[in-house]
C-alpha atoms as a PDB file:
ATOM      1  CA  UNK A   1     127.214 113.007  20.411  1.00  0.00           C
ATOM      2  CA  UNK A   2     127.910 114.849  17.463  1.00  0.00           C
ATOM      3  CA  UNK A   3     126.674 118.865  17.461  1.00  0.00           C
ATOM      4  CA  UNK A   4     125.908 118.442  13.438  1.00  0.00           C
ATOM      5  CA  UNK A   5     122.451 119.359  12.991  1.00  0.00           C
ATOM      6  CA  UNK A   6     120.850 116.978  10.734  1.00  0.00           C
ATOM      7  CA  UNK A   7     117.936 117.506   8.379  1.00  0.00           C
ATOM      8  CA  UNK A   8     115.834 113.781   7.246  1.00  0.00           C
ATOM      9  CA  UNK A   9     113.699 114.184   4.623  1.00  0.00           C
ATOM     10  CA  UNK A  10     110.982 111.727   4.137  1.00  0.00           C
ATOM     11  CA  UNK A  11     110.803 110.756   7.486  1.00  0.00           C
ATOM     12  CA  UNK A  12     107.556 109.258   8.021  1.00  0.00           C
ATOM     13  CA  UNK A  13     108.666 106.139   5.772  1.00  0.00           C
ATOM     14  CA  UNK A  14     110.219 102.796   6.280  1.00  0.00           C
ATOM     15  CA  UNK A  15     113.815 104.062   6.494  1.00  0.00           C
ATOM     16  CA  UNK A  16     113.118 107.420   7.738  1.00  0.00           C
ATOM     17  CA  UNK A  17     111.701 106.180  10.520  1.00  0.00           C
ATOM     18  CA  UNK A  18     114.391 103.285  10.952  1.00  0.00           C
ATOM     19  CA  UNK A  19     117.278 105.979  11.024  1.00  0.00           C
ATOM     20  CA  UNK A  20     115.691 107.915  13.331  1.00  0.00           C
ATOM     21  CA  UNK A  21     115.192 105.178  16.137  1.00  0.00           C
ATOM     22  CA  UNK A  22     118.803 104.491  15.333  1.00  0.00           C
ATOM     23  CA  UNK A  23     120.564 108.002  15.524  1.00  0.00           C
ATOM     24  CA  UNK A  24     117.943 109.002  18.187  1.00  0.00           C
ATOM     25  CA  UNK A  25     120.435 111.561  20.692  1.00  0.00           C
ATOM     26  CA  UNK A  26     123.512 110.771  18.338  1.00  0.00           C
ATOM     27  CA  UNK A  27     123.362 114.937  16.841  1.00  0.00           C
ATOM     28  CA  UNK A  28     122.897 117.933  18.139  1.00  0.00           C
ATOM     29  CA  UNK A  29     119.834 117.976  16.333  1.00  0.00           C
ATOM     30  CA  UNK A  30     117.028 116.209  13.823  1.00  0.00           C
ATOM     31  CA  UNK A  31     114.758 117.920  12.046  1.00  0.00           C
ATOM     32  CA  UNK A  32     112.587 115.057  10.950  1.00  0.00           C
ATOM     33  CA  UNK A  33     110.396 116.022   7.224  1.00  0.00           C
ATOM     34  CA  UNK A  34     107.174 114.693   5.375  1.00  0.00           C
ATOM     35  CA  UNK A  35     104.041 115.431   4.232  1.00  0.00           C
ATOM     36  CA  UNK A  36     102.434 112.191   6.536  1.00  0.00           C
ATOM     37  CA  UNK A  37     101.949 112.520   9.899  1.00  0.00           C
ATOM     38  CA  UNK A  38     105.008 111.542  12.116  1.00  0.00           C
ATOM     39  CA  UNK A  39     105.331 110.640  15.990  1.00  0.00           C
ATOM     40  CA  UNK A  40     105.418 113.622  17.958  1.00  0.00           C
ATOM     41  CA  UNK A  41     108.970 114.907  18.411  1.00  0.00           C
ATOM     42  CA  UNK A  42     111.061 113.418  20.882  1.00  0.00           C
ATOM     43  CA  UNK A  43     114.124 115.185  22.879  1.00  0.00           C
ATOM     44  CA  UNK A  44     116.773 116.551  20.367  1.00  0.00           C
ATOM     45  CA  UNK A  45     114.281 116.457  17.537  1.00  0.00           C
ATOM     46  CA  UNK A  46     111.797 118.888  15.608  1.00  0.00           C
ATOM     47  CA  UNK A  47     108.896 117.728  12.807  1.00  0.00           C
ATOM     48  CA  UNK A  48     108.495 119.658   9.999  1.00  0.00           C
ATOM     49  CA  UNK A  49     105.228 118.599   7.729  1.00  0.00           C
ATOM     50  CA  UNK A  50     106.214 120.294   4.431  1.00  0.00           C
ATOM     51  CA  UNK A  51     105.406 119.296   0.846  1.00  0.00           C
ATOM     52  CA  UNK A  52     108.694 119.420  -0.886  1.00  0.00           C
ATOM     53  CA  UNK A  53     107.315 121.232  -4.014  1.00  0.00           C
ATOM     54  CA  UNK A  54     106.764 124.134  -1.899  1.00  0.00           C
ATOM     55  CA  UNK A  55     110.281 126.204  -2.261  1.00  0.00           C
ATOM     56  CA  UNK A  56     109.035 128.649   0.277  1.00  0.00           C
ATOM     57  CA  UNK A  57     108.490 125.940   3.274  1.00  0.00           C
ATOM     58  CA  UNK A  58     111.469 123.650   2.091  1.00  0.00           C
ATOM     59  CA  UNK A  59     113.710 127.045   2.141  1.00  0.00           C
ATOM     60  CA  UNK A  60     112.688 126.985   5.871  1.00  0.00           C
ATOM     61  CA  UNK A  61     113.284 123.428   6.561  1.00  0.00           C
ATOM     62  CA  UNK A  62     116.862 123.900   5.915  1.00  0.00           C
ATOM     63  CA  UNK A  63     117.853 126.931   8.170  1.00  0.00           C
ATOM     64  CA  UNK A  64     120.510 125.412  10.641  1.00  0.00           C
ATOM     65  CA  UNK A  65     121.224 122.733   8.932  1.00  0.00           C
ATOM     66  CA  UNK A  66     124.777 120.916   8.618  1.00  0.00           C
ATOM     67  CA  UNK A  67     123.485 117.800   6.664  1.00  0.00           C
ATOM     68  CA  UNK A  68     120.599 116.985   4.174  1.00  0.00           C
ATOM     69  CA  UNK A  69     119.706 113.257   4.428  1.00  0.00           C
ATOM     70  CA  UNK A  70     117.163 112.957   1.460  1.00  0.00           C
ATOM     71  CA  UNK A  71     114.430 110.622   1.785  1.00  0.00           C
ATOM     72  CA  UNK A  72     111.821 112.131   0.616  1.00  0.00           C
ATOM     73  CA  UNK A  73     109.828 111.761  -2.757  1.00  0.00           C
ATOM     74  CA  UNK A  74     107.979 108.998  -5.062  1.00  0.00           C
ATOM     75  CA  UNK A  75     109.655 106.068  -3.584  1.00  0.00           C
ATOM     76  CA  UNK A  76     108.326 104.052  -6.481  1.00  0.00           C
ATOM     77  CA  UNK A  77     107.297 103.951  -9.760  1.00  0.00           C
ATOM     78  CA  UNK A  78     104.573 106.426 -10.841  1.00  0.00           C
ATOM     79  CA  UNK A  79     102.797 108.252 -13.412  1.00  0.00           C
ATOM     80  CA  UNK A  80     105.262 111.370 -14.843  1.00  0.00           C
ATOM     81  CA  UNK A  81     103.046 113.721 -13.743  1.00  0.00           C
ATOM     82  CA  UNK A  82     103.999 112.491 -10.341  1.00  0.00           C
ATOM     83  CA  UNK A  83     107.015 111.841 -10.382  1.00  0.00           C
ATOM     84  CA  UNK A  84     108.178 114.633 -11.558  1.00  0.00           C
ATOM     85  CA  UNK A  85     106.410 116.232  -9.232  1.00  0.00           C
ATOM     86  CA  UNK A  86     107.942 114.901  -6.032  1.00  0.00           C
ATOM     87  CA  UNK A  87     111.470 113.948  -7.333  1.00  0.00           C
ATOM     88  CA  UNK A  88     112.381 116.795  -9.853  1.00  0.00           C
ATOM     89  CA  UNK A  89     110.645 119.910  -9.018  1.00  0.00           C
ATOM     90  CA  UNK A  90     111.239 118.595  -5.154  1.00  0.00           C
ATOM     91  CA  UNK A  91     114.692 117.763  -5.468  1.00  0.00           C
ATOM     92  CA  UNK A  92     115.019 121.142  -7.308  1.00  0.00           C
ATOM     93  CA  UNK A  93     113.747 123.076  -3.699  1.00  0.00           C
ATOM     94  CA  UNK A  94     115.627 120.881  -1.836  1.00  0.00           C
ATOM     95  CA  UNK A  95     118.516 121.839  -2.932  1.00  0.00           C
ATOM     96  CA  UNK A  96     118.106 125.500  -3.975  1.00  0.00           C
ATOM     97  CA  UNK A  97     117.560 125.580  -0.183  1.00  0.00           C
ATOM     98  CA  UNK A  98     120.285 123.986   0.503  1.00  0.00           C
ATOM     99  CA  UNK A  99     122.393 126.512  -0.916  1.00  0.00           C
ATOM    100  CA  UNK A 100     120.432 129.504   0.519  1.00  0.00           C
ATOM    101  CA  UNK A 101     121.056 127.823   3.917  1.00  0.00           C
ATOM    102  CA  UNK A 102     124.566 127.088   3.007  1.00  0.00           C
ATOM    103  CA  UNK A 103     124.175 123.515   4.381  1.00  0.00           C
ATOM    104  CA  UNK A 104     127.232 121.826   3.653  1.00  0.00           C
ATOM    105  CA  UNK A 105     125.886 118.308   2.279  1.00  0.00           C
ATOM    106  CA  UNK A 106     123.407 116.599   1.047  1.00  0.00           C
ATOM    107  CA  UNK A 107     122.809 113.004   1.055  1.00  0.00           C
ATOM    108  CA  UNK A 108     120.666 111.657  -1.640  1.00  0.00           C
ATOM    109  CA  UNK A 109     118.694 108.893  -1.634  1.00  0.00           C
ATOM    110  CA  UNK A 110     119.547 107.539  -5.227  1.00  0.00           C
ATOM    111  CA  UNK A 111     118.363 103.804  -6.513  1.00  0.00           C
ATOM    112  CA  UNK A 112     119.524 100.841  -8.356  1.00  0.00           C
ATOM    113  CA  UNK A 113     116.622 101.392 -10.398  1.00  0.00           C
ATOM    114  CA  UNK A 114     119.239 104.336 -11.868  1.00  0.00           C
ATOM    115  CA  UNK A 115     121.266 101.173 -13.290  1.00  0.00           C
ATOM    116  CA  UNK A 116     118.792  98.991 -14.286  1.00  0.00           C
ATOM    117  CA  UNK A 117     119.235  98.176 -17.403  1.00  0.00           C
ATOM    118  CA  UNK A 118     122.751  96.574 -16.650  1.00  0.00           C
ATOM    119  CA  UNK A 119     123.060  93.247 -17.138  1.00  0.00           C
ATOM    120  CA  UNK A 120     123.239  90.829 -13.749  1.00  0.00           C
ATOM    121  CA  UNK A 121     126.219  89.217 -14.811  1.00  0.00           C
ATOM    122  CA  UNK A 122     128.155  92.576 -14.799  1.00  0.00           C
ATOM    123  CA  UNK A 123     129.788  93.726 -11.678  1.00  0.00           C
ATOM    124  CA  UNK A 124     129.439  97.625 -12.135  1.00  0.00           C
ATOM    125  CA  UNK A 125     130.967 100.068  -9.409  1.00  0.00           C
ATOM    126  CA  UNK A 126     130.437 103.636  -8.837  1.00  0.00           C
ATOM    127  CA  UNK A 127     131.694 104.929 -12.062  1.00  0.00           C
ATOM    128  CA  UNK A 128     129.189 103.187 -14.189  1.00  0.00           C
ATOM    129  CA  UNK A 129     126.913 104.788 -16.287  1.00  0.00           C
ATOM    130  CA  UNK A 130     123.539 105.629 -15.732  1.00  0.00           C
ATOM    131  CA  UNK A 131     120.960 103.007 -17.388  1.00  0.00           C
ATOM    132  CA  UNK A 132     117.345 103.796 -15.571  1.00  0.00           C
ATOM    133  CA  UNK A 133     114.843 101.518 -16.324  1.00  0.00           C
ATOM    134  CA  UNK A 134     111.453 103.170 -15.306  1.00  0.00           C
ATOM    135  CA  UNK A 135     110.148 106.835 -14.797  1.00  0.00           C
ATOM    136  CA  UNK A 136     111.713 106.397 -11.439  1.00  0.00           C
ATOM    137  CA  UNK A 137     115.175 105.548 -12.139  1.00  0.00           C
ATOM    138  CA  UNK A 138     115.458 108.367 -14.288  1.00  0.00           C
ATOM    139  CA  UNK A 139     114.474 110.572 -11.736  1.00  0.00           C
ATOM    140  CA  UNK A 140     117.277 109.275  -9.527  1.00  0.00           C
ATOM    141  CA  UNK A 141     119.710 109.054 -12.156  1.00  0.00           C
ATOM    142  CA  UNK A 142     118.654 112.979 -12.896  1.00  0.00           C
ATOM    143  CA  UNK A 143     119.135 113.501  -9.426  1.00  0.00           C
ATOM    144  CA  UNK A 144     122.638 112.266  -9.405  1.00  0.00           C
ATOM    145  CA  UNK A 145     122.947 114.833 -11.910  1.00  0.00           C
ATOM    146  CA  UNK A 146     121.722 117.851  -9.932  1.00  0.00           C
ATOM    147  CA  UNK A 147     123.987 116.825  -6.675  1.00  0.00           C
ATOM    148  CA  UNK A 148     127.101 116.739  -9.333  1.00  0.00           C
ATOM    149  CA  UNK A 149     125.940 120.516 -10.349  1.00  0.00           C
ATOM    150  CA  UNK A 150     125.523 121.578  -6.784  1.00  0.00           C
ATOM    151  CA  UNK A 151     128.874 120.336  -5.291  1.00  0.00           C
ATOM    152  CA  UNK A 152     131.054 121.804  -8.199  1.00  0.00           C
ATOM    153  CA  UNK A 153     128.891 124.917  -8.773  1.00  0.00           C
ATOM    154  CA  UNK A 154     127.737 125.722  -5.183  1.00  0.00           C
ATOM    155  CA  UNK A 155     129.975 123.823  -2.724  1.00  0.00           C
ATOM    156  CA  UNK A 156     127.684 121.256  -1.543  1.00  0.00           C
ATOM    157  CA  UNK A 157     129.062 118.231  -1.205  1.00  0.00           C
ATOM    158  CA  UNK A 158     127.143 115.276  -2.666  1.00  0.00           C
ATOM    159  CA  UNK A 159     127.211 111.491  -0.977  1.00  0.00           C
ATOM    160  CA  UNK A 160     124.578 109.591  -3.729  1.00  0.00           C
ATOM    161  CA  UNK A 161     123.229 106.497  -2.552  1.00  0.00           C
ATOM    162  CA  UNK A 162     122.356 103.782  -5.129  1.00  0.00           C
ATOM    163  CA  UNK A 163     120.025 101.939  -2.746  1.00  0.00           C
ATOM    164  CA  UNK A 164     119.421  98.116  -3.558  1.00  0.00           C
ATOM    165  CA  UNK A 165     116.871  96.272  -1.586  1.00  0.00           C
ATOM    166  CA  UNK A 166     116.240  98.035   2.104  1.00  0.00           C
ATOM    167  CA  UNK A 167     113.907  95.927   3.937  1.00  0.00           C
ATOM    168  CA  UNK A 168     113.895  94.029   7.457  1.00  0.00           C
ATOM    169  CA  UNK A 169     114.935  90.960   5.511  1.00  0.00           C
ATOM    170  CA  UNK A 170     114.762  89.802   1.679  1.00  0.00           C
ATOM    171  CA  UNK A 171     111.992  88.895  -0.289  1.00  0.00           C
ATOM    172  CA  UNK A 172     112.811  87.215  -2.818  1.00  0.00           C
ATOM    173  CA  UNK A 173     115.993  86.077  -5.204  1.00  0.00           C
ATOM    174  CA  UNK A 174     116.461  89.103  -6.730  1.00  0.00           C
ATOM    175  CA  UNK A 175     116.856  90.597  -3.210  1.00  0.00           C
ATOM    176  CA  UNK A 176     120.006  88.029  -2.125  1.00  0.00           C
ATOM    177  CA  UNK A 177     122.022  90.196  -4.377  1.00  0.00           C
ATOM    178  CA  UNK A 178     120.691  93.770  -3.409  1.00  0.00           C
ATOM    179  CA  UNK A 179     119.467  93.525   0.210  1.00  0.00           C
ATOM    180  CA  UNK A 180     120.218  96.224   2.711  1.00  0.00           C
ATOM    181  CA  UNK A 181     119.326  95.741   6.102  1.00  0.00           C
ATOM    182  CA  UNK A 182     118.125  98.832   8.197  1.00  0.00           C
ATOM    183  CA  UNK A 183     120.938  98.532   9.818  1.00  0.00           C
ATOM    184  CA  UNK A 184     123.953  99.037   7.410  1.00  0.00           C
ATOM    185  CA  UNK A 185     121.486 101.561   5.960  1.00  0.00           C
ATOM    186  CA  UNK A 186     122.319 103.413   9.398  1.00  0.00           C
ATOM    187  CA  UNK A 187     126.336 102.737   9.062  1.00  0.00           C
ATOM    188  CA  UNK A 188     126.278 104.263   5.297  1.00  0.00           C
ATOM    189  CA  UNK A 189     124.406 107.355   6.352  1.00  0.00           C
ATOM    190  CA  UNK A 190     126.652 107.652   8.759  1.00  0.00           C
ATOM    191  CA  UNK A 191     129.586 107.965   6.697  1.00  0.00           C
ATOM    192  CA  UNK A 192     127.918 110.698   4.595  1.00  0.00           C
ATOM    193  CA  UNK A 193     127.252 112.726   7.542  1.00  0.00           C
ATOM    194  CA  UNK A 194     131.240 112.406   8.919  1.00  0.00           C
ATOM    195  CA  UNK A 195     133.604 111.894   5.977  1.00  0.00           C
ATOM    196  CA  UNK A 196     135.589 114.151   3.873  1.00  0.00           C
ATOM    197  CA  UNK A 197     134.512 114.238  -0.132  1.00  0.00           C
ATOM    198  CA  UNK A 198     132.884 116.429  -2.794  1.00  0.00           C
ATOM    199  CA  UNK A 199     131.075 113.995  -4.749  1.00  0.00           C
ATOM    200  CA  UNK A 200     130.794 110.548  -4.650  1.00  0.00           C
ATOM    201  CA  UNK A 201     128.100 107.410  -5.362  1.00  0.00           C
ATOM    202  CA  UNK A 202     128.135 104.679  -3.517  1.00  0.00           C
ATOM    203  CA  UNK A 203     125.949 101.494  -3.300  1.00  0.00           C
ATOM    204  CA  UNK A 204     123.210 101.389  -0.556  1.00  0.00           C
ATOM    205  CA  UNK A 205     123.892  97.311   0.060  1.00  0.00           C
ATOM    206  CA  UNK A 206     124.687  95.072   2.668  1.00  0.00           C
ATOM    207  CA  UNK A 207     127.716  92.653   2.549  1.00  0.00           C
ATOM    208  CA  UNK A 208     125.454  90.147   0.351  1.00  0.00           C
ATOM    209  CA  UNK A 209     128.023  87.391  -0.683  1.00  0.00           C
ATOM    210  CA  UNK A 210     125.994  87.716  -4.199  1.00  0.00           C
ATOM    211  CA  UNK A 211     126.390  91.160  -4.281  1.00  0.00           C
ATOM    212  CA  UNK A 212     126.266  92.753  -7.992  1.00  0.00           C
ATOM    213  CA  UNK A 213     128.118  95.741  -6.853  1.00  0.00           C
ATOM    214  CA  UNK A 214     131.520  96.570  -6.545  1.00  0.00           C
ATOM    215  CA  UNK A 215     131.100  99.182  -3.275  1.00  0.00           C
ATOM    216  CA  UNK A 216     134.803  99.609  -2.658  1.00  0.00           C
ATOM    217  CA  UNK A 217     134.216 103.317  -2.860  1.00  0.00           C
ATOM    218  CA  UNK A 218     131.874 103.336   0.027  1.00  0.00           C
ATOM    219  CA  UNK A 219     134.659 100.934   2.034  1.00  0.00           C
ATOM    220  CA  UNK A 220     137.252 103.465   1.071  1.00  0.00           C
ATOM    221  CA  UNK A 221     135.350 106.148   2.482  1.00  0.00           C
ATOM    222  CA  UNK A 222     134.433 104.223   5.777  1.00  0.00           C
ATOM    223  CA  UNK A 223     131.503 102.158   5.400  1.00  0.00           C
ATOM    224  CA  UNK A 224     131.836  98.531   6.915  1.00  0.00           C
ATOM    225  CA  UNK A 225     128.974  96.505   6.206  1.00  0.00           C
ATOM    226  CA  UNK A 226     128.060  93.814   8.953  1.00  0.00           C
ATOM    227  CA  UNK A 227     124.796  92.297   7.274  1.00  0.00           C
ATOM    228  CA  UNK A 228     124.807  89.255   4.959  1.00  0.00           C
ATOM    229  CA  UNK A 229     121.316  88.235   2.451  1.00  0.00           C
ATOM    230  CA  UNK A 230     122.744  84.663   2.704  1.00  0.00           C
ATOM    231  CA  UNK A 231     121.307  83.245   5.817  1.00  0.00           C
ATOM    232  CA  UNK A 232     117.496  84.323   4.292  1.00  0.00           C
ATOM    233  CA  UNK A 233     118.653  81.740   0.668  1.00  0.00           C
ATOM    234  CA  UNK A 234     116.803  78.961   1.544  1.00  0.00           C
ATOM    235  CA  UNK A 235     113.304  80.650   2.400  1.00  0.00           C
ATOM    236  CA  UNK A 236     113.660  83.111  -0.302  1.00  0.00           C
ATOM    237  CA  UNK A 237     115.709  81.865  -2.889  1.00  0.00           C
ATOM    238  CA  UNK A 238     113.250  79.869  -4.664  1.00  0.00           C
ATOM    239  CA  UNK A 239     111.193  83.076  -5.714  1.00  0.00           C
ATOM    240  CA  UNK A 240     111.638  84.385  -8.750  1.00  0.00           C
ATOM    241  CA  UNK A 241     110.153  87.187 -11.369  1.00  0.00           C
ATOM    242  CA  UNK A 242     108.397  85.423 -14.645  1.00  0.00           C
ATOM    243  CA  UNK A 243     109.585  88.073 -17.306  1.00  0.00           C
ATOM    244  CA  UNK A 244     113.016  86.937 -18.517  1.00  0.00           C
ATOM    245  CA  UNK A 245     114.163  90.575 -18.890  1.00  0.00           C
ATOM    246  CA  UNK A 246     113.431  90.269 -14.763  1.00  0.00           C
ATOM    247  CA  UNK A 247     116.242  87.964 -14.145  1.00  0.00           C
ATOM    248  CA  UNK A 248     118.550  89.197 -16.932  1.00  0.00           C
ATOM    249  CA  UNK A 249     118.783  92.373 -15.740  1.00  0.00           C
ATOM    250  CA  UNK A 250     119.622  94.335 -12.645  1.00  0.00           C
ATOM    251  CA  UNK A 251     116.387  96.569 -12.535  1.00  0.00           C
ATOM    252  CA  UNK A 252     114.281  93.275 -11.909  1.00  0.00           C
ATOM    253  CA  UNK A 253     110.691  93.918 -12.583  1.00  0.00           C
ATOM    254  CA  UNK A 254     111.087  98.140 -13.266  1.00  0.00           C
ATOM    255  CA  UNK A 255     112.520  96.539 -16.444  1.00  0.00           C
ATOM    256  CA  UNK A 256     109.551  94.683 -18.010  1.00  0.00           C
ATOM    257  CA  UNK A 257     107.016  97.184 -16.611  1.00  0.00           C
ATOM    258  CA  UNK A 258     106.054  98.774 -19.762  1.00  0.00           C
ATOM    259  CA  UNK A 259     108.807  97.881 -21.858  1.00  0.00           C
ATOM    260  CA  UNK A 260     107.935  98.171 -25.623  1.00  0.00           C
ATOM    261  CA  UNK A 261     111.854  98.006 -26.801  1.00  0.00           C
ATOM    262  CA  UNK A 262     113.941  95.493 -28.380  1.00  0.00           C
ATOM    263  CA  UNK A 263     115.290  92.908 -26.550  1.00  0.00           C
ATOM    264  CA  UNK A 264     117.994  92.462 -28.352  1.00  0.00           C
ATOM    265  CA  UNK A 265     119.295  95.397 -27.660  1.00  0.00           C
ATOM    266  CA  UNK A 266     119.162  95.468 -23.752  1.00  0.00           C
ATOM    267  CA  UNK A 267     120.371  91.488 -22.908  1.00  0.00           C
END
């Protein structure tokens, strides 16, 4: 068991509640975060119900704390209003705490939705560019941002997680090529938690062999994949998005929601 004391941040959702099944006794400690409810706390584990926009109560949260495994938020598109609400001025507490509690890293919960706007056919890696493609995306892409400003200017280092697809199993096409299965989501956290870096980004995806994402940064820190999107093809495969900006591009249908650009200009 490791003696890190470990911090999970939306942890009344789909993969908060998936990691902490799977690191159940694994740290010295998890505090487990949300505004929901959550099952009571087991042995080696505390609940905190906090709304993230409160600095006071997140300033709390982090006392103790090693590692920062950032969940929580508007998980999906939104109004502004809201999301800014949950994934600027929360991600702000989050980690203003962080550095008042001197917690030594914070893994964020990023999104392909950050990259959207990149075309499927190009195989993009950790150094490319930012190209959100809703209100959301931009929110992840900002927080990207904010964990680059913390680790140079306050010595927290920053793991950022462009997260595809995280479901039991894909739902559709789109998902073949940006599944990850609870599972690896588990083996990339834990390589956030244990390795040795400042700043890095890394793709949140299974070994999909139609992957659009060149992860080898996450490899090189660690991360070994064992999950494949392939053997789901021929129930899922067939379902597709009707907007051809949907299959063109990477952000699927965060793309044509709203759009009012050119096309020309983003295919």
């Amino acid at each position: 068991m490791s003696p890190k004391k470990i911090l999970i941040t939306g942890a009344a959702g789909s993969l908060g509640k998936s990691l902490r099944e799977q690191f159940a006794g694994q740290y010295g400690l998890i505090r487990l975060s949300d505004m929901a409810p959550m099952a009571p706390a087991g042995k080696g584990e505390e609940t905190v119900q906090c709304d993230l926009a409160d600095a006071e109560k997140v300033a709390a949260m982090c006392a103790g704390i090693d590692a920062i495994v950032h969940l929580g938020g508007q998980s999906v598109e939104g109004p502004l209003e809201r999301v800014v609400h949950s994934n600027i001025i929360g991600l702000l507490n989050l980690y203003e705490g962080a550095r008042k509690a001197k917690v030594d890293r914070v893994l964020f919960a990023s999104s392909n939705h950050a990259v959207g706007f990149w075309k499927r056919s190009d195989k993009i890696d950790h150094t490319a560019a930012c190209k959100p493609d809703s209100r959301y995306g931009l929110s992840k892409a900002f927080g990207e941002d904010v964990s680059r400003y913390y680790a140079y200017k306050h010595g927290i280092r920053g793991f950022n997680m462009r997260i595809g697809s995280c479901f039991a199993r894909p739902e559709n096409f789109r998902m073949l090529s940006t599944w990850l299965s609870f599972a690896d989501l588990a083996r990339l956290v834990r390589v956030g938690i244990e390795a040795d870096y400042v700043y890095e980004i890394v793709y949140g995806v299974s070994k999909n062999t139609r992957n659009w994402w060149d992860n080898a940064n996450a490899h090189r820190l660690g991360y070994t994949p064992d999950d494949d999107s392939e053997r789901f093809a021929a129930e899922v495969g067939h379902i597709h998005f009707p907007d051809g900006l949907d299959e063109e591009l990477q952000g699927g249908q965060y793309v044509s929601a709203d759009f009012s650009g050119r096309r020309d200009w983003v295919l």
